[in-house]
N, C-alpha and C. Protein backbone atom coordinates (compact mmCIF):
# COMPACT_ATOMS: atom_id res chain seq x y z
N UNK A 1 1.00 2.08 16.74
CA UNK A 1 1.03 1.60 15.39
C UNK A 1 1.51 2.70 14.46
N UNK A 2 2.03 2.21 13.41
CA UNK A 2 2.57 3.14 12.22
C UNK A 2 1.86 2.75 11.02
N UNK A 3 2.19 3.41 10.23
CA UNK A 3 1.95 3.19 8.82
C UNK A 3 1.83 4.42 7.83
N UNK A 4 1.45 3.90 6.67
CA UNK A 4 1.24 4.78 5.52
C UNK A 4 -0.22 4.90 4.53
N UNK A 5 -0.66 6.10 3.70
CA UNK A 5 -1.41 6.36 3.09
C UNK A 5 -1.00 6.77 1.87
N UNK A 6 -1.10 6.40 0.81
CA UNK A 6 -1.23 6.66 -0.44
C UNK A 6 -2.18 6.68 -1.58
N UNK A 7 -1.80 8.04 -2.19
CA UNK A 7 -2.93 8.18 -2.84
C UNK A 7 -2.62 7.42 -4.51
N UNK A 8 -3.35 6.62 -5.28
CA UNK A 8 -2.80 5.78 -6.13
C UNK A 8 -3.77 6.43 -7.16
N UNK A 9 -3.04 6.74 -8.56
CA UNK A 9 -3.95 6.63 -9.79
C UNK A 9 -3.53 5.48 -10.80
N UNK A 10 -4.95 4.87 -10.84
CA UNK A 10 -4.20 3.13 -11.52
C UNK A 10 -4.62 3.45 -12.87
N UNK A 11 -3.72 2.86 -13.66
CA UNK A 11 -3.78 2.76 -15.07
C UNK A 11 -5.77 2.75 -15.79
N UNK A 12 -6.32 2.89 -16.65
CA UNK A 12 -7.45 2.54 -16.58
C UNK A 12 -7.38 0.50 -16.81
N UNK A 13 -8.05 -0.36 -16.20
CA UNK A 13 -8.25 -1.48 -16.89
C UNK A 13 -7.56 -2.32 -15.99
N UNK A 14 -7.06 -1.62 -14.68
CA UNK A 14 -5.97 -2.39 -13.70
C UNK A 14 -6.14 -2.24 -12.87
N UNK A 15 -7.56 -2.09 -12.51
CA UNK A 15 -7.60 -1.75 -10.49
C UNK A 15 -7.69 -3.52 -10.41
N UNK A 16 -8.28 -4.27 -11.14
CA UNK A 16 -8.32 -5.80 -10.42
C UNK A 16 -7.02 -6.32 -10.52
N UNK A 17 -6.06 -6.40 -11.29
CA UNK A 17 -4.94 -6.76 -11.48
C UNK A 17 -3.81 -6.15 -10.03
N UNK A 18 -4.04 -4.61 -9.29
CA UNK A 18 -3.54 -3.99 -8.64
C UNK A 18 -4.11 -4.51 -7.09
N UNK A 19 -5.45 -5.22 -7.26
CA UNK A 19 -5.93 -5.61 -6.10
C UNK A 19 -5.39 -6.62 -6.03
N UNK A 20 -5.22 -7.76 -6.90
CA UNK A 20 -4.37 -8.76 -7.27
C UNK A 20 -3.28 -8.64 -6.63
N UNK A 21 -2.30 -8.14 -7.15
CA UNK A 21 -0.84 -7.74 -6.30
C UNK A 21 -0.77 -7.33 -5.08
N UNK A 22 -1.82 -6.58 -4.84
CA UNK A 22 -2.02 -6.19 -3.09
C UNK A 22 -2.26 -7.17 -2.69
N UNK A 23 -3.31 -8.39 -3.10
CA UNK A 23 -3.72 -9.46 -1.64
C UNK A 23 -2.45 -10.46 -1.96
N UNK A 24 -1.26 -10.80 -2.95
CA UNK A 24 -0.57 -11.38 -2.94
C UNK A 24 0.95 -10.62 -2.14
N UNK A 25 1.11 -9.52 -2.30
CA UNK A 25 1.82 -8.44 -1.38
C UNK A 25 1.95 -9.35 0.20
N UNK A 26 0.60 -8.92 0.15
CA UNK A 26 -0.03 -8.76 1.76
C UNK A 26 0.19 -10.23 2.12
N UNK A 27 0.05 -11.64 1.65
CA UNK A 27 -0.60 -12.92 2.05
C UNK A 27 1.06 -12.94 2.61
N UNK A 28 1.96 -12.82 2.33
CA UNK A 28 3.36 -12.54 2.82
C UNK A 28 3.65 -12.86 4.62
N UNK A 29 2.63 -11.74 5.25
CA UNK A 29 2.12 -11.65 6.21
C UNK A 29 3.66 -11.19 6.83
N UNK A 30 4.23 -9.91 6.45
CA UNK A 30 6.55 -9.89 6.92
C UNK A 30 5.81 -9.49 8.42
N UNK A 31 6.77 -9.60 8.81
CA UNK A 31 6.73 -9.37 10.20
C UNK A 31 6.58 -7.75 10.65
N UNK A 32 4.96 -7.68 11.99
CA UNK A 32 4.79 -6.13 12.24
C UNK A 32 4.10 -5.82 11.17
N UNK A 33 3.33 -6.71 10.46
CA UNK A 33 2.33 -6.11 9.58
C UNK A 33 0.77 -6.57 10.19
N UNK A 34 0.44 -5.37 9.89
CA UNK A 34 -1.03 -5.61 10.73
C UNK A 34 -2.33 -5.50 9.94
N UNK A 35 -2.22 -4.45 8.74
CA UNK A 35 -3.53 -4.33 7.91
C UNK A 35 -3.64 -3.81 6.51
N UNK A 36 -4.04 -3.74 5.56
CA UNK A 36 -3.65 -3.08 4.59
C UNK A 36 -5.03 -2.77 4.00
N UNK A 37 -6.12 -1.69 3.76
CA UNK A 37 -6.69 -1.57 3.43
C UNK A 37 -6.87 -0.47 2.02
N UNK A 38 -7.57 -0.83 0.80
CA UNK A 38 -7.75 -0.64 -0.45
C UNK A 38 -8.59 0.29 -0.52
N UNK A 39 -8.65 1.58 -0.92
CA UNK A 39 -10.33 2.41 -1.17
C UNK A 39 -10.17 3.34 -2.69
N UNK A 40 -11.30 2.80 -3.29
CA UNK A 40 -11.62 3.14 -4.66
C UNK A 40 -12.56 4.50 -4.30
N UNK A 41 -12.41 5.64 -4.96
CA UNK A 41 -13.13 6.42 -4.91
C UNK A 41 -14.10 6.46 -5.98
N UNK A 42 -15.56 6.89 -5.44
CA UNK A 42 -16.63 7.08 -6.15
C UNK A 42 -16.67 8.09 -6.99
N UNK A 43 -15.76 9.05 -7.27
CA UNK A 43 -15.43 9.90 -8.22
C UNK A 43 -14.95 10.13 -9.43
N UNK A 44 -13.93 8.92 -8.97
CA UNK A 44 -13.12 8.37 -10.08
C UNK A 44 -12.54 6.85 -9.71
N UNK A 45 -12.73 6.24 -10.28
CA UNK A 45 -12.83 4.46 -9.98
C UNK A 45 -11.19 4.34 -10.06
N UNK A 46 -10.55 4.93 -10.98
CA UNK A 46 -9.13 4.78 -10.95
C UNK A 46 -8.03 5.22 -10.34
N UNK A 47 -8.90 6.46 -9.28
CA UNK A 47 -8.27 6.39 -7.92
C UNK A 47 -8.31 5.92 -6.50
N UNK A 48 -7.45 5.43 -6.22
CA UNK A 48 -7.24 4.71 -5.06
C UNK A 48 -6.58 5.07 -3.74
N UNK A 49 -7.01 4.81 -2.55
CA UNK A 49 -6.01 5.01 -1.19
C UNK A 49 -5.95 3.90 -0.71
N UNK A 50 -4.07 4.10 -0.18
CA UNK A 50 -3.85 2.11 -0.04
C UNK A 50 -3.71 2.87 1.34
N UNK A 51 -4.09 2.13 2.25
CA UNK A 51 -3.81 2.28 4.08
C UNK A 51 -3.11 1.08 4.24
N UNK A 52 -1.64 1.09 4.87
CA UNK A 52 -0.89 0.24 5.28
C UNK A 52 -0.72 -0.12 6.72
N UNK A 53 -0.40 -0.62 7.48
CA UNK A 53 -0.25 -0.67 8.40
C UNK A 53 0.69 -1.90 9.73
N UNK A 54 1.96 -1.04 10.37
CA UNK A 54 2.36 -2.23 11.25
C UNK A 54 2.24 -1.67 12.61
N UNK A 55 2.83 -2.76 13.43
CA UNK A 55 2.88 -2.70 15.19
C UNK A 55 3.61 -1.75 15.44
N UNK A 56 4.29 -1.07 14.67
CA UNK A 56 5.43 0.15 15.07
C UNK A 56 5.98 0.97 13.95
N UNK A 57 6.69 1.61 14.12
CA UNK A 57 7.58 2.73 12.89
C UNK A 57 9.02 1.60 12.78
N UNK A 58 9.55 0.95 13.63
CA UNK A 58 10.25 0.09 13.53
C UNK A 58 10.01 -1.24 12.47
N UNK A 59 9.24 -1.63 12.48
CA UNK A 59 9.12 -2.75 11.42
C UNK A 59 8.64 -2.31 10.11
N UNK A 60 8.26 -1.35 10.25
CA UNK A 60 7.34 -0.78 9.03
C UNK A 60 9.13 0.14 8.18
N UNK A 61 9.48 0.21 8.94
CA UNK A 61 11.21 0.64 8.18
C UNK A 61 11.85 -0.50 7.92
N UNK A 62 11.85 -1.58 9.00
CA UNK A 62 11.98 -2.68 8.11
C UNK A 62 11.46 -3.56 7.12
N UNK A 63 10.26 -3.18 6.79
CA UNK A 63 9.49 -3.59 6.07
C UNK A 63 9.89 -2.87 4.07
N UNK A 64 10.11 -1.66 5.04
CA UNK A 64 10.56 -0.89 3.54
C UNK A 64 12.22 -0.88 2.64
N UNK A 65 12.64 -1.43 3.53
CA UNK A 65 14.11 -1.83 3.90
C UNK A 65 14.32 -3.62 3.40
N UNK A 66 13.50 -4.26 3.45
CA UNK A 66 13.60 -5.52 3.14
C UNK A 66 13.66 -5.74 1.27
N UNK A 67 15.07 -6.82 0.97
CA UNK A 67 14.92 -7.02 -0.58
C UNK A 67 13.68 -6.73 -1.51
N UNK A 68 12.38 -7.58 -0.96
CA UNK A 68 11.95 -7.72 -1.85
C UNK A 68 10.77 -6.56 -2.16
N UNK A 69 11.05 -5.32 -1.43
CA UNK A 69 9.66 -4.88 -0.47
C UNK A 69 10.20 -3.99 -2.75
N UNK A 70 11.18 -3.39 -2.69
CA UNK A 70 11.26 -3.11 -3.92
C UNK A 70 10.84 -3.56 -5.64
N UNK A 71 11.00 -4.73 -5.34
CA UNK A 71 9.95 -5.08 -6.65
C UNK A 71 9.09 -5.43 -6.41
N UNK A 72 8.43 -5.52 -5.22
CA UNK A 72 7.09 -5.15 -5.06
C UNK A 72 6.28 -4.10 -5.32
N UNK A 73 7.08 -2.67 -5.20
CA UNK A 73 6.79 -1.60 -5.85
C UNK A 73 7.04 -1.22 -7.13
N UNK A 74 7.76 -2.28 -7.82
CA UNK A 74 8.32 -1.84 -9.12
C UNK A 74 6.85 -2.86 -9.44
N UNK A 75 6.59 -3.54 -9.54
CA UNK A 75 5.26 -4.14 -10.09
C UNK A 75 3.81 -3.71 -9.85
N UNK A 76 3.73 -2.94 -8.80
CA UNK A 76 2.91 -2.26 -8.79
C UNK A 76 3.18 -0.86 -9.90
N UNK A 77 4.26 -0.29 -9.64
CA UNK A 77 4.00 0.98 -10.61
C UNK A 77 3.89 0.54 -11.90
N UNK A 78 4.28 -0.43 -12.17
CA UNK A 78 3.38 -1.33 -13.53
C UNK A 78 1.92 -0.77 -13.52
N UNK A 79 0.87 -0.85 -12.89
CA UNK A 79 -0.04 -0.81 -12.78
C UNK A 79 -0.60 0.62 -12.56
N UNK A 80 0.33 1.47 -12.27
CA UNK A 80 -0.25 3.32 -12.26
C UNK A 80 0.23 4.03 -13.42
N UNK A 81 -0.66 4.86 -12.95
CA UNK A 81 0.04 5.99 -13.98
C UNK A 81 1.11 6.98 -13.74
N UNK A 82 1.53 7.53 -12.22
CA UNK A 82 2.36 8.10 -11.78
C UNK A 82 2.75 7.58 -10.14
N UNK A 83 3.66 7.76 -10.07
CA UNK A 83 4.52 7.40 -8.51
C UNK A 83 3.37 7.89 -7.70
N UNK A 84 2.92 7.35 -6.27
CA UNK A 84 2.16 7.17 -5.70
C UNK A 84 2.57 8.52 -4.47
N UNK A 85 1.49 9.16 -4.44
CA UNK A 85 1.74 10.34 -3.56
C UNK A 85 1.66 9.36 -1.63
N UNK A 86 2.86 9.42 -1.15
CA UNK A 86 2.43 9.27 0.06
C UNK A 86 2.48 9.87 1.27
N UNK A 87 2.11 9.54 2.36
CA UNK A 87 2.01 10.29 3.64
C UNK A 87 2.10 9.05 4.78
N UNK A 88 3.61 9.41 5.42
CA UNK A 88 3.88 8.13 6.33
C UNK A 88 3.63 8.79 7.89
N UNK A 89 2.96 8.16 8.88
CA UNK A 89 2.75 8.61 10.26
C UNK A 89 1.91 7.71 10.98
N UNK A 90 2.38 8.46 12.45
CA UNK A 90 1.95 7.32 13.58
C UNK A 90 -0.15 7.47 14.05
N UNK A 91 0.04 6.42 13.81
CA UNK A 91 -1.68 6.09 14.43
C UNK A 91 -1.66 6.53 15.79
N UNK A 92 -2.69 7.93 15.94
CA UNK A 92 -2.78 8.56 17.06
C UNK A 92 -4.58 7.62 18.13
N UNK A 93 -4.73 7.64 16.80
CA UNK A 93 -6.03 7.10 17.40
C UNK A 93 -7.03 5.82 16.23
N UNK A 94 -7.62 5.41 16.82
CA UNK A 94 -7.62 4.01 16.35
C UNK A 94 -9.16 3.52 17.23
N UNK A 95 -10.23 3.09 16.60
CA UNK A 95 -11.63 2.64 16.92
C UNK A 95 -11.77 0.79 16.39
């Protein structure tokens, strides 16, 4: 499996609106997508880590590669305050 981690700082007043767009993102279901999980930190509520996840590094490039995968991100950065720090790599291990 592949995927990505990003670290998200959401606007204040838009983490539900941003969860919003994630479960409508996600209901998509593109092909080689396997999970996408949301985490709000207890430190600061308006930061976030999105965990993405597909069956390979192959779909997950196609995934990023597909028309619409772009204003999908342009509507989300609606919702932050700065471009989303990420970190893309392969799932070594997995419970």
């Amino acid at each position: 499996m592949y995927g990505t981690i990003a670290k998200l700082k959401v606007k204040p007043g838009k983490v539900e609106a941003l969860k919003s767009h994630m479960a409508s993102v996600t209901s998509r279901r593109e092909p080689g997508f396997v999970s996408v999980n949301l985490y709000q930190m207890d430190a600061d509520p308006n930061e976030l880590y999105l965990a993405v996840l597909f069956e390979n590094k192959e779909t997950y490039v196609a995934n990023a590669n597909r028309p619409g995968t772009n204003a999908d991100f342009e509507k989300m950065m609606q919702l932050l305050v700065a471009e989303p720090e990420w970190h893309d790599g392969k799932v070594v291990h997995s419970h």
